[in-house]
PDB file of N, CA and C in Angstrom:
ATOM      1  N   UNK A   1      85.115-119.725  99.019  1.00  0.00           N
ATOM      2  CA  UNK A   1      83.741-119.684  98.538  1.00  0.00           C
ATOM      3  C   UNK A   1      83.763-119.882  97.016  1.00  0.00           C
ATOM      4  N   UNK A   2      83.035-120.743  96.435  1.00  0.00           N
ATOM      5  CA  UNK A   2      82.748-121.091  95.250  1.00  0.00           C
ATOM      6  C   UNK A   2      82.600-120.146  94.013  1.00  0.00           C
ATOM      7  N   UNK A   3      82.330-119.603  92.783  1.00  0.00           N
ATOM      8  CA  UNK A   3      81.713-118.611  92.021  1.00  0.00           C
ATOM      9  C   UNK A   3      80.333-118.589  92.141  1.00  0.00           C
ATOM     10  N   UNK A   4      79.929-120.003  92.345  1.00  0.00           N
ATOM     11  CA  UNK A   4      78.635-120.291  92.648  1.00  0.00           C
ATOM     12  C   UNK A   4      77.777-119.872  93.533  1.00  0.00           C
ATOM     13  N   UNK A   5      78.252-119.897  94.888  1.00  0.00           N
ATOM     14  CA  UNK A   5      77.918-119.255  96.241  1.00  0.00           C
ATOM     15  C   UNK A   5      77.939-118.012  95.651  1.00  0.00           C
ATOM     16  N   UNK A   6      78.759-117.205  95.261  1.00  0.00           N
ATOM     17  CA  UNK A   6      79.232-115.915  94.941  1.00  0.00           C
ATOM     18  C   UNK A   6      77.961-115.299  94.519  1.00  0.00           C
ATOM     19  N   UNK A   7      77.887-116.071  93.454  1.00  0.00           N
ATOM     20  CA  UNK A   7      76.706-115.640  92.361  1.00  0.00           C
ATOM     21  C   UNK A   7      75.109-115.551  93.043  1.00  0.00           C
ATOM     22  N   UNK A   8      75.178-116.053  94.094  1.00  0.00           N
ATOM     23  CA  UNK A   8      73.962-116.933  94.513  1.00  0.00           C
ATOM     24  C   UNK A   8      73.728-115.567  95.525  1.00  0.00           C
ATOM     25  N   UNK A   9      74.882-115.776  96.628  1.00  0.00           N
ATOM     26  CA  UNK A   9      74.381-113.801  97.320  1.00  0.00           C
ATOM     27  C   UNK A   9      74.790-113.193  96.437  1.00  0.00           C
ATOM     28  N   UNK A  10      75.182-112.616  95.504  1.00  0.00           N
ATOM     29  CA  UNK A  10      74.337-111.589  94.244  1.00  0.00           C
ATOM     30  C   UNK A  10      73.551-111.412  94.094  1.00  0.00           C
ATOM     31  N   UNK A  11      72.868-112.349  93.906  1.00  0.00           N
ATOM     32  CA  UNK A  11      71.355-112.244  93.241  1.00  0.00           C
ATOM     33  C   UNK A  11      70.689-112.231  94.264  1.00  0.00           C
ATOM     34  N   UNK A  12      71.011-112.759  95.829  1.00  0.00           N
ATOM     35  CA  UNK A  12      69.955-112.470  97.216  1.00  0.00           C
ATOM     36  C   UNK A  12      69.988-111.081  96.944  1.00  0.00           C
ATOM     37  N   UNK A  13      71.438-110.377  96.880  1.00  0.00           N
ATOM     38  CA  UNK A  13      71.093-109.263  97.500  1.00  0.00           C
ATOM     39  C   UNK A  13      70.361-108.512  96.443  1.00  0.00           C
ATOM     40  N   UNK A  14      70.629-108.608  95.534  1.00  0.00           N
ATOM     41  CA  UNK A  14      69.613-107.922  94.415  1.00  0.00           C
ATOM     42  C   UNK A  14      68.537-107.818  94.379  1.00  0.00           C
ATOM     43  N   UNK A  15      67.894-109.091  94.531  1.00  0.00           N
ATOM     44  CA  UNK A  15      66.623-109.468  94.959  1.00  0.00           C
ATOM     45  C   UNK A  15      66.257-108.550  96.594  1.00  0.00           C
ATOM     46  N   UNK A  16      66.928-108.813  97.241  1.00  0.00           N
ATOM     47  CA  UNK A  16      66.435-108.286  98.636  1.00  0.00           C
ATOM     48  C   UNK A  16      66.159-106.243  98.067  1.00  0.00           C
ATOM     49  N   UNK A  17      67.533-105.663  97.569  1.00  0.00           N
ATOM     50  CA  UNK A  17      67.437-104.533  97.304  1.00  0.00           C
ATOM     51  C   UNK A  17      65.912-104.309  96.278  1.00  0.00           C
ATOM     52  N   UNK A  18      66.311-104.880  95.333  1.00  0.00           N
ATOM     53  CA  UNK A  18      64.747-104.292  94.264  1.00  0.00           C
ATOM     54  C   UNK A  18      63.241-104.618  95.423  1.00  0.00           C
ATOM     55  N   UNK A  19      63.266-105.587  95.999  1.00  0.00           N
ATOM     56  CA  UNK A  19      61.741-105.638  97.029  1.00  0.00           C
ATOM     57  C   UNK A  19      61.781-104.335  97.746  1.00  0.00           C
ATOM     58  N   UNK A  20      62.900-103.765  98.370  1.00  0.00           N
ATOM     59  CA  UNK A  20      62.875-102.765  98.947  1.00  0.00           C
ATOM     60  C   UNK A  20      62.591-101.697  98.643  1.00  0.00           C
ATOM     61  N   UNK A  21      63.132-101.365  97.383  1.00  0.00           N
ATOM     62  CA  UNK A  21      63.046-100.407  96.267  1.00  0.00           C
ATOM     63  C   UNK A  21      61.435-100.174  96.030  1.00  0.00           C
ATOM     64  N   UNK A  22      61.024-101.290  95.687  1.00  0.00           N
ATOM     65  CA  UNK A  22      59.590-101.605  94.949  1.00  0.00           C
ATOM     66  C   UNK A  22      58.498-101.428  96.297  1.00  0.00           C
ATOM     67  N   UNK A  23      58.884-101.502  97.548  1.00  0.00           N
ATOM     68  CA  UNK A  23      58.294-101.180  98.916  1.00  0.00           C
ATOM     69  C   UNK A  23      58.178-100.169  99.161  1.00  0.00           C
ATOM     70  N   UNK A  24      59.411 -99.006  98.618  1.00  0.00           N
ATOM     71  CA  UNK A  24      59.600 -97.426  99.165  1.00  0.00           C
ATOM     72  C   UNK A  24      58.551 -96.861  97.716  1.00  0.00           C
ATOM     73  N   UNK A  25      58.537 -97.489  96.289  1.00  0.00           N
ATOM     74  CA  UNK A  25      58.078 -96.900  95.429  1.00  0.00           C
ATOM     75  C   UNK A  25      56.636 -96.912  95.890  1.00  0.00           C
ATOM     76  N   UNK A  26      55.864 -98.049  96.107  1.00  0.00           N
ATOM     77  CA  UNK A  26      54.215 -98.127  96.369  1.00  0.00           C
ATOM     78  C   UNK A  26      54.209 -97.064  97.836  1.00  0.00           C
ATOM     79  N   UNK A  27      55.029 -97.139  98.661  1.00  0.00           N
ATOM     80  CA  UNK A  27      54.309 -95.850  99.875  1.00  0.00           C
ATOM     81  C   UNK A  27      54.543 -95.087  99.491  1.00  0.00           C
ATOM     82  N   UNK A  28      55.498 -94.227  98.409  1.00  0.00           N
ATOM     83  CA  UNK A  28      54.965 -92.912  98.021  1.00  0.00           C
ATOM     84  C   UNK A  28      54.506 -92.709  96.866  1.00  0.00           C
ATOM     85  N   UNK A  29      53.921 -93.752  96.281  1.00  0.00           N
ATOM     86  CA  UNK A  29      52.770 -93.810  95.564  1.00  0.00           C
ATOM     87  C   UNK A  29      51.278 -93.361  96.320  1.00  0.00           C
ATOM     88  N   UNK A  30      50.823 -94.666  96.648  1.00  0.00           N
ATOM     89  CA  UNK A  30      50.202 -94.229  98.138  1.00  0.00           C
ATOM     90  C   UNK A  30      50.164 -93.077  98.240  1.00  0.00           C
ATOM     91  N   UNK A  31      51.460 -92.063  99.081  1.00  0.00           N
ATOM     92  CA  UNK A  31      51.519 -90.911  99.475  1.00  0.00           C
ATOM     93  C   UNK A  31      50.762 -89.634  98.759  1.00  0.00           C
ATOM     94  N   UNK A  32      50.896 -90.108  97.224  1.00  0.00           N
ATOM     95  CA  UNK A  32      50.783 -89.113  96.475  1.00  0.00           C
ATOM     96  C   UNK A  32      49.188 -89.502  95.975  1.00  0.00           C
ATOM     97  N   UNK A  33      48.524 -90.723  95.897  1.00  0.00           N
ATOM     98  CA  UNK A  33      47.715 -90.949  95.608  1.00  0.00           C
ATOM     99  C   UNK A  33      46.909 -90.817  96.887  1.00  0.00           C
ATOM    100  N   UNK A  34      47.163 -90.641  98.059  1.00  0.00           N
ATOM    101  CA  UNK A  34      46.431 -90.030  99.037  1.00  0.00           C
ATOM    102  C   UNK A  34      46.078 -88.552  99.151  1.00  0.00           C
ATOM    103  N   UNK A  35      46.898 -87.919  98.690  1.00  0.00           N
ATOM    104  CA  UNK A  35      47.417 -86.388  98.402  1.00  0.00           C
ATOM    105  C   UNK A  35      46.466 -85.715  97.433  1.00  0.00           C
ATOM    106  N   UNK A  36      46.205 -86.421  96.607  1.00  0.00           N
ATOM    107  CA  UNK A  36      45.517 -86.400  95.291  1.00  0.00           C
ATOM    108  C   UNK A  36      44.296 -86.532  95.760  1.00  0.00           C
ATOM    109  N   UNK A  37      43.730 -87.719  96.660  1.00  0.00           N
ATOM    110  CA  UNK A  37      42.573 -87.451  96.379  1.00  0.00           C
ATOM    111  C   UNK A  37      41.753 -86.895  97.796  1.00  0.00           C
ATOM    112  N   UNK A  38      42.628 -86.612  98.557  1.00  0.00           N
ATOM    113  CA  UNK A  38      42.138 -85.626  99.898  1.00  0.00           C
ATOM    114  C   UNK A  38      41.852 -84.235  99.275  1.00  0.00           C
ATOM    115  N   UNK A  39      42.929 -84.104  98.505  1.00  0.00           N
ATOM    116  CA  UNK A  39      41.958 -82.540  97.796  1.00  0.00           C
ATOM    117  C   UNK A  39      40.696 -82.916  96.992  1.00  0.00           C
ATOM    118  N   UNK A  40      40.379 -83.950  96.222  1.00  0.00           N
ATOM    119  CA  UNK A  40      39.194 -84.188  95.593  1.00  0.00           C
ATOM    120  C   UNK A  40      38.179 -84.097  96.546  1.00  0.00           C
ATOM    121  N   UNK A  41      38.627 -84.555  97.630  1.00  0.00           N
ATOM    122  CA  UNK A  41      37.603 -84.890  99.021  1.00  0.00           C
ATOM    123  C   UNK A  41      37.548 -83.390 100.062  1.00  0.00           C
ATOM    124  N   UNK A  42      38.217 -82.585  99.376  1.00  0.00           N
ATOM    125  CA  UNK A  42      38.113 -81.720 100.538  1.00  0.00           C
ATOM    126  C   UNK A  42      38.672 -81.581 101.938  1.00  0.00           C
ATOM    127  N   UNK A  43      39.555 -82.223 101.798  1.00  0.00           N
ATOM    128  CA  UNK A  43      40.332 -82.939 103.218  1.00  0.00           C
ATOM    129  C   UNK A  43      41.145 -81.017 103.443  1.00  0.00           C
ATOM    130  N   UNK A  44      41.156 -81.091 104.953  1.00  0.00           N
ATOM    131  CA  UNK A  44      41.931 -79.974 105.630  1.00  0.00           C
ATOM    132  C   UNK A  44      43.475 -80.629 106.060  1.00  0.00           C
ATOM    133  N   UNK A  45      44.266 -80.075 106.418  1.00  0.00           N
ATOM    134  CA  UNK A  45      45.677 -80.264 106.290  1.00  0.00           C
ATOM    135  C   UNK A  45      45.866 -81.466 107.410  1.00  0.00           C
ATOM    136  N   UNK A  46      44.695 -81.902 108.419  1.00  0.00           N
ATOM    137  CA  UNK A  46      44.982 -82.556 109.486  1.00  0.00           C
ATOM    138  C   UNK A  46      44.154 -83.893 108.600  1.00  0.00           C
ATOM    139  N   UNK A  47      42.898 -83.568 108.250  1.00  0.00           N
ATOM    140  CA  UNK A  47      42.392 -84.818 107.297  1.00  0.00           C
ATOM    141  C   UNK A  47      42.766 -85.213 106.345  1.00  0.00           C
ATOM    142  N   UNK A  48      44.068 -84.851 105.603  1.00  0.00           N
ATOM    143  CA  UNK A  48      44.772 -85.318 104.376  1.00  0.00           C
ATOM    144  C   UNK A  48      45.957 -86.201 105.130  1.00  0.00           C
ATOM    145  N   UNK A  49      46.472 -85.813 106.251  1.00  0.00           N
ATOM    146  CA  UNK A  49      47.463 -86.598 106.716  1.00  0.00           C
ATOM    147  C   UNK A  49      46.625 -87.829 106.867  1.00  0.00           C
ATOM    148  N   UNK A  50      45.764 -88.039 107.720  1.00  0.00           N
ATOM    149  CA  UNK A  50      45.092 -89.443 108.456  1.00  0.00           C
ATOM    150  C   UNK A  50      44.658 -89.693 106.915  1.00  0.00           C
ATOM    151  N   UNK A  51      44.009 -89.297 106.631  1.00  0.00           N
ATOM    152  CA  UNK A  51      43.495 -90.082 105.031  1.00  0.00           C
ATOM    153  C   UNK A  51      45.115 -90.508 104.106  1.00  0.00           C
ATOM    154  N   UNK A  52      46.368 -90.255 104.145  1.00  0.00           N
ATOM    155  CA  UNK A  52      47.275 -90.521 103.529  1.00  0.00           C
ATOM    156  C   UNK A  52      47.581 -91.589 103.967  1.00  0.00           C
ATOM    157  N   UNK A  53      47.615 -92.088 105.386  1.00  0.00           N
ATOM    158  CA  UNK A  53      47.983 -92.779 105.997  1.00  0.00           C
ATOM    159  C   UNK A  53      46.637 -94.085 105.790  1.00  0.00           C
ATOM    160  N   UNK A  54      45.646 -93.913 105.798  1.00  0.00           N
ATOM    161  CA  UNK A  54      44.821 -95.106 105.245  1.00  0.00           C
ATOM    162  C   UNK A  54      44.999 -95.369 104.158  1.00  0.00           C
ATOM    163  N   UNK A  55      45.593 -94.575 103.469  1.00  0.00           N
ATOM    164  CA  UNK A  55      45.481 -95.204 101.713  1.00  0.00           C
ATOM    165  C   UNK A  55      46.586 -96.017 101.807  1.00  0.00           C
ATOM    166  N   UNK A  56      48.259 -95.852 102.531  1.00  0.00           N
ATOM    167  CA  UNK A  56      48.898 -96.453 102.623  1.00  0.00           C
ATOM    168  C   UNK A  56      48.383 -97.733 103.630  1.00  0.00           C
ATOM    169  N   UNK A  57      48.061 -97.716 104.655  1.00  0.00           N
ATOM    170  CA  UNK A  57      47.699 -98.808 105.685  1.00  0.00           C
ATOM    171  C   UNK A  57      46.855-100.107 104.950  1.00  0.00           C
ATOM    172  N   UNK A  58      46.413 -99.312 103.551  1.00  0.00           N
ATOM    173  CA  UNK A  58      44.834-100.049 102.591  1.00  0.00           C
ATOM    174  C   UNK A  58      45.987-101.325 101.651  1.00  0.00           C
ATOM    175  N   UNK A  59      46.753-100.819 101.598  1.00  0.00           N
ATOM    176  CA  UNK A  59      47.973-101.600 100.576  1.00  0.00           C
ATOM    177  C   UNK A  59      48.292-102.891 101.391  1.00  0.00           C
ATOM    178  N   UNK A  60      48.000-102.628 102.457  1.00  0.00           N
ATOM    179  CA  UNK A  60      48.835-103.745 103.573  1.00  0.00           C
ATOM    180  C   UNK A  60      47.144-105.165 103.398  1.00  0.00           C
ATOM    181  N   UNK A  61      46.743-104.870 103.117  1.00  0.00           N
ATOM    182  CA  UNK A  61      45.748-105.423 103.345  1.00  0.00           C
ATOM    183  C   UNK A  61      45.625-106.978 101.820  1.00  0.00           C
ATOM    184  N   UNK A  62      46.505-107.095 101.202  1.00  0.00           N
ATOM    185  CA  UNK A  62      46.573-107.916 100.292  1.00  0.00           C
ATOM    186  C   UNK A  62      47.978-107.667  99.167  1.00  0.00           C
ATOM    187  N   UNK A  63      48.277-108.652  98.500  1.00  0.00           N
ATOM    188  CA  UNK A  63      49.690-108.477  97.286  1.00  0.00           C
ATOM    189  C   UNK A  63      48.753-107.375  96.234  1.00  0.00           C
ATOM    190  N   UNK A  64      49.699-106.638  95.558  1.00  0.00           N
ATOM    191  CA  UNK A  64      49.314-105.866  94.601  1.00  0.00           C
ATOM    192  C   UNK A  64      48.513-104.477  94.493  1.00  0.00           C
ATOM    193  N   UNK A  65      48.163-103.730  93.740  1.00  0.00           N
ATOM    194  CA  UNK A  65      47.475-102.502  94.000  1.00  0.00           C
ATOM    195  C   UNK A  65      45.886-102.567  94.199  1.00  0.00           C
ATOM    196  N   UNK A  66      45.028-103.737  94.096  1.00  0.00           N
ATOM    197  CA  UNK A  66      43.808-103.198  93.856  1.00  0.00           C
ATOM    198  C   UNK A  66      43.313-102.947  95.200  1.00  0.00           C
ATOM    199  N   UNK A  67      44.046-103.393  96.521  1.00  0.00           N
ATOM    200  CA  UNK A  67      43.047-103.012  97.706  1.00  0.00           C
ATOM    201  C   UNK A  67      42.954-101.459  97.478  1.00  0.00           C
ATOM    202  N   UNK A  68      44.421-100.600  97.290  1.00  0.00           N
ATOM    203  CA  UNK A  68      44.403 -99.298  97.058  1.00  0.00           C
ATOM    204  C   UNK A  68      43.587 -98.798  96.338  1.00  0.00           C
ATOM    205  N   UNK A  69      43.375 -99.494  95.216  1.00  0.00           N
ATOM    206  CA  UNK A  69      42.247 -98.921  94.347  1.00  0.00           C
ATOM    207  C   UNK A  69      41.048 -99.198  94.761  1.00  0.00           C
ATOM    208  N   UNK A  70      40.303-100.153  95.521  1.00  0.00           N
ATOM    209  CA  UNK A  70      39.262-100.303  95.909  1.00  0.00           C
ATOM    210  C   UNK A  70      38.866 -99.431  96.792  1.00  0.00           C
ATOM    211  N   UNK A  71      40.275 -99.148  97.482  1.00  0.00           N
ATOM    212  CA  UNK A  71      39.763 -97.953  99.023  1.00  0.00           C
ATOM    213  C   UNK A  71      39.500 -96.700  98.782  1.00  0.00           C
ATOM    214  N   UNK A  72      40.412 -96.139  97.324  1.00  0.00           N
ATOM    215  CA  UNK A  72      40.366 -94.941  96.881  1.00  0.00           C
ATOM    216  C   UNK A  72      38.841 -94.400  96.221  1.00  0.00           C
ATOM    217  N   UNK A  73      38.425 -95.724  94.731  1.00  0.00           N
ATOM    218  CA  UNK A  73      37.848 -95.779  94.480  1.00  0.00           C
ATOM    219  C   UNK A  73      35.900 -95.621  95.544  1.00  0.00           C
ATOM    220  N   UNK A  74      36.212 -96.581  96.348  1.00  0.00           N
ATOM    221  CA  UNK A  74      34.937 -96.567  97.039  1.00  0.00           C
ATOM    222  C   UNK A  74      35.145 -94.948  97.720  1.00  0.00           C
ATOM    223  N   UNK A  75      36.101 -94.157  98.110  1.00  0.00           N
ATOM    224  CA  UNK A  75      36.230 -93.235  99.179  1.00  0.00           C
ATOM    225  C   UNK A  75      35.682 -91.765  97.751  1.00  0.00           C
ATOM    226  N   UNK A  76      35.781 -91.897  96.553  1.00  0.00           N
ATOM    227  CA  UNK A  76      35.323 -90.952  95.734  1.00  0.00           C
ATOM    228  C   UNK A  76      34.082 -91.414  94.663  1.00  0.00           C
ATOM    229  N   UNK A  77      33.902 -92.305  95.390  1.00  0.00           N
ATOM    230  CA  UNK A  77      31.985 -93.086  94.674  1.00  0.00           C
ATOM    231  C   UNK A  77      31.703 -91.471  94.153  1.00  0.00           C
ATOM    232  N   UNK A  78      31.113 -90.760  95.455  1.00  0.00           N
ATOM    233  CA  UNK A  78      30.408 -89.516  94.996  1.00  0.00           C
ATOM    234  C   UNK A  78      31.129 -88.268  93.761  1.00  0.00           C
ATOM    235  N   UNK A  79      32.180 -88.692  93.293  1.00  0.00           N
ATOM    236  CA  UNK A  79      32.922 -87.654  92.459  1.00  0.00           C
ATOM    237  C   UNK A  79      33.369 -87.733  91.141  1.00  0.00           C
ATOM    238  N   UNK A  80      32.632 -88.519  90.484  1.00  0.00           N
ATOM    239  CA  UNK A  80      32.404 -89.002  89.307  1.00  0.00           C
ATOM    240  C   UNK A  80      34.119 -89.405  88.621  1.00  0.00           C
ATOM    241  N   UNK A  81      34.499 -90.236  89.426  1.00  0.00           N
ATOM    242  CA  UNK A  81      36.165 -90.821  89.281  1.00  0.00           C
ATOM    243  C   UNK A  81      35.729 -91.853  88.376  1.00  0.00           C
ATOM    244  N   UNK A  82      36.268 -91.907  87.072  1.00  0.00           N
ATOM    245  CA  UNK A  82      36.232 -93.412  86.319  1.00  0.00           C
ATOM    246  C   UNK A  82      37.108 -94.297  86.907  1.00  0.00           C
ATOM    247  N   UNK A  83      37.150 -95.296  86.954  1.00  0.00           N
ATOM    248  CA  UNK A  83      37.964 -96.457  86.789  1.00  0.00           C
ATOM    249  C   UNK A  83      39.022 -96.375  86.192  1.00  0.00           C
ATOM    250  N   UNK A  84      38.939 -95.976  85.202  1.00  0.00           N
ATOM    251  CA  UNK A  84      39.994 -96.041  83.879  1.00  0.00           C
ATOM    252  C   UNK A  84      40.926 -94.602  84.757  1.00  0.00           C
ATOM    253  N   UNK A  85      39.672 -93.630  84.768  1.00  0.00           N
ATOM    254  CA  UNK A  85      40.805 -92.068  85.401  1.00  0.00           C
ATOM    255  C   UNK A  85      41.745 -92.695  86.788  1.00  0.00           C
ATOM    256  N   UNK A  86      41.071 -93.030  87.442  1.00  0.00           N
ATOM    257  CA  UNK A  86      41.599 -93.547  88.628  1.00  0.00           C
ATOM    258  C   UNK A  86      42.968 -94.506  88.570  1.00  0.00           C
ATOM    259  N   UNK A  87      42.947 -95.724  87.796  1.00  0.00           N
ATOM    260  CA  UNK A  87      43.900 -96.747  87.108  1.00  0.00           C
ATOM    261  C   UNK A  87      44.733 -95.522  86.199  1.00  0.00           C
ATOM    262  N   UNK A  88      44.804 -95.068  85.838  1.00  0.00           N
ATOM    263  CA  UNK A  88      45.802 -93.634  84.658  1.00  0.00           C
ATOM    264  C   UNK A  88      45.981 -92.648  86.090  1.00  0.00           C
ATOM    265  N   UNK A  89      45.772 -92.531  86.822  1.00  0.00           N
ATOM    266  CA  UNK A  89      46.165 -91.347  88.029  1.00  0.00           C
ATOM    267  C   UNK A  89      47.067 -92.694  89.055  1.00  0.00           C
ATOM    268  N   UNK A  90      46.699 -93.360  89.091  1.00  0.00           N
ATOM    269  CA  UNK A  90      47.542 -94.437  90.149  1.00  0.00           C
ATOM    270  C   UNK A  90      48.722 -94.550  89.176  1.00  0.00           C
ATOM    271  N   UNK A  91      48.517 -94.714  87.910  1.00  0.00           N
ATOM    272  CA  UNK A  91      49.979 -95.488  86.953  1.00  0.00           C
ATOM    273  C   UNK A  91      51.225 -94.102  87.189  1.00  0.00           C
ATOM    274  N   UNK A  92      50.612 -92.750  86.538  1.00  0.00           N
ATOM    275  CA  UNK A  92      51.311 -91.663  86.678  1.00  0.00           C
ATOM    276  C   UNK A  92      51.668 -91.562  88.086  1.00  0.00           C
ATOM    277  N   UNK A  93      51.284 -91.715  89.114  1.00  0.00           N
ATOM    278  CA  UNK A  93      51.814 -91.514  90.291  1.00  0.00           C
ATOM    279  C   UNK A  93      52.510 -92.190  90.613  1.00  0.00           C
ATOM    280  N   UNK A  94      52.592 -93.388  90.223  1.00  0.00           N
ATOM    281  CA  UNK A  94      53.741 -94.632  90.100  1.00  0.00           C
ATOM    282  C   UNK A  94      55.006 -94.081  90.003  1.00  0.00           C
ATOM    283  N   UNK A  95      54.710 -93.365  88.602  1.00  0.00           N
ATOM    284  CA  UNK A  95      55.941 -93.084  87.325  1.00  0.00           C
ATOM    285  C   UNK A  95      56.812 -91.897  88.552  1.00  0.00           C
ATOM    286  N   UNK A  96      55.721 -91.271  88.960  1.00  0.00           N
ATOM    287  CA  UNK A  96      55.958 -90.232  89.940  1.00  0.00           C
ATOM    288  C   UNK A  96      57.012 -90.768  90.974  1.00  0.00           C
ATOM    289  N   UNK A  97      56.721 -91.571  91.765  1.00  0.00           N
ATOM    290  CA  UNK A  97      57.065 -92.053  92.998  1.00  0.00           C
ATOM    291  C   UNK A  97      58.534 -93.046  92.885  1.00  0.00           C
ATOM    292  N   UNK A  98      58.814 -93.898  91.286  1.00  0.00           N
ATOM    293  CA  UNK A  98      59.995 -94.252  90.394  1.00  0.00           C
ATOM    294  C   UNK A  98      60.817 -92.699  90.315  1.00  0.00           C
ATOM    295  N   UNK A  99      60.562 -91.762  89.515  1.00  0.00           N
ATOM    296  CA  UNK A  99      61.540 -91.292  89.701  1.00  0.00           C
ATOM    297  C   UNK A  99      62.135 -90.364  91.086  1.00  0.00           C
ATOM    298  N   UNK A 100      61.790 -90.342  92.252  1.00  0.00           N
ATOM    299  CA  UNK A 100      62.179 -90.405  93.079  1.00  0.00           C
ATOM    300  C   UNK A 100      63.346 -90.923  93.722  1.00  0.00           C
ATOM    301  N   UNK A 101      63.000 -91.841  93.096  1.00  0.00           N
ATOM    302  CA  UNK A 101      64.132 -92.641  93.607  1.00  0.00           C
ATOM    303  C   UNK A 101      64.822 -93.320  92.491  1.00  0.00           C
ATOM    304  N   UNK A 102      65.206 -92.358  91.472  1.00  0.00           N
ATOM    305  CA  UNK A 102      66.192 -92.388  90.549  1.00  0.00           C
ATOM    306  C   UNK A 102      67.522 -91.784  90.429  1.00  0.00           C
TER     307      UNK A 102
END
């Protein structure tokens, strides 16, 4: 095998590992950003699970974070959530859900 080939699955697998990485970081992002806002909502221990699980299921629905934010966002209309608070509570929960898996 070449250095070339060599080099080439290197970087697959690198590539394959960080997507994975970056897959486990957004569901317990998600997780925690479901967590977060079932108590805003009042959720009981059986309605925070199913509501955790839509916030994650909401991600599947397009590339990137804003379906999450759209689902979260529309689901606390009534609770005077900024935009900006909401976008700064998703980033920290990020940071959250990174070191996890550090």
């Amino acid at each position: 095998m070449s250095s070339f080939d060599e080099r080439q699955k290197s970087f697959e697998k690198k590539f394959a590992h960080d997507e994975e990485l970056q897959f486990k970081v957004s569901a317990r992002r998600n997780k925690y950003i479901g967590e977060w806002a079932s108590k805003i909502l009042g959720y009981n221990l059986e309605q925070e699970k199913e509501y955790i699980q839509s916030v994650i299921k909401a991600d599947f629905a397009e590339a990137g974070d804003e379906d999450v934010f759209r689902k979260v966002k529309e689901d606390l209309k009534n609770n005077n959530i900024s935009d900006e608070d909401l976008r700064n509570k998703m980033d920290e929960l990020n940071e959250k859900a990174k070191s996890d898996f550090s």
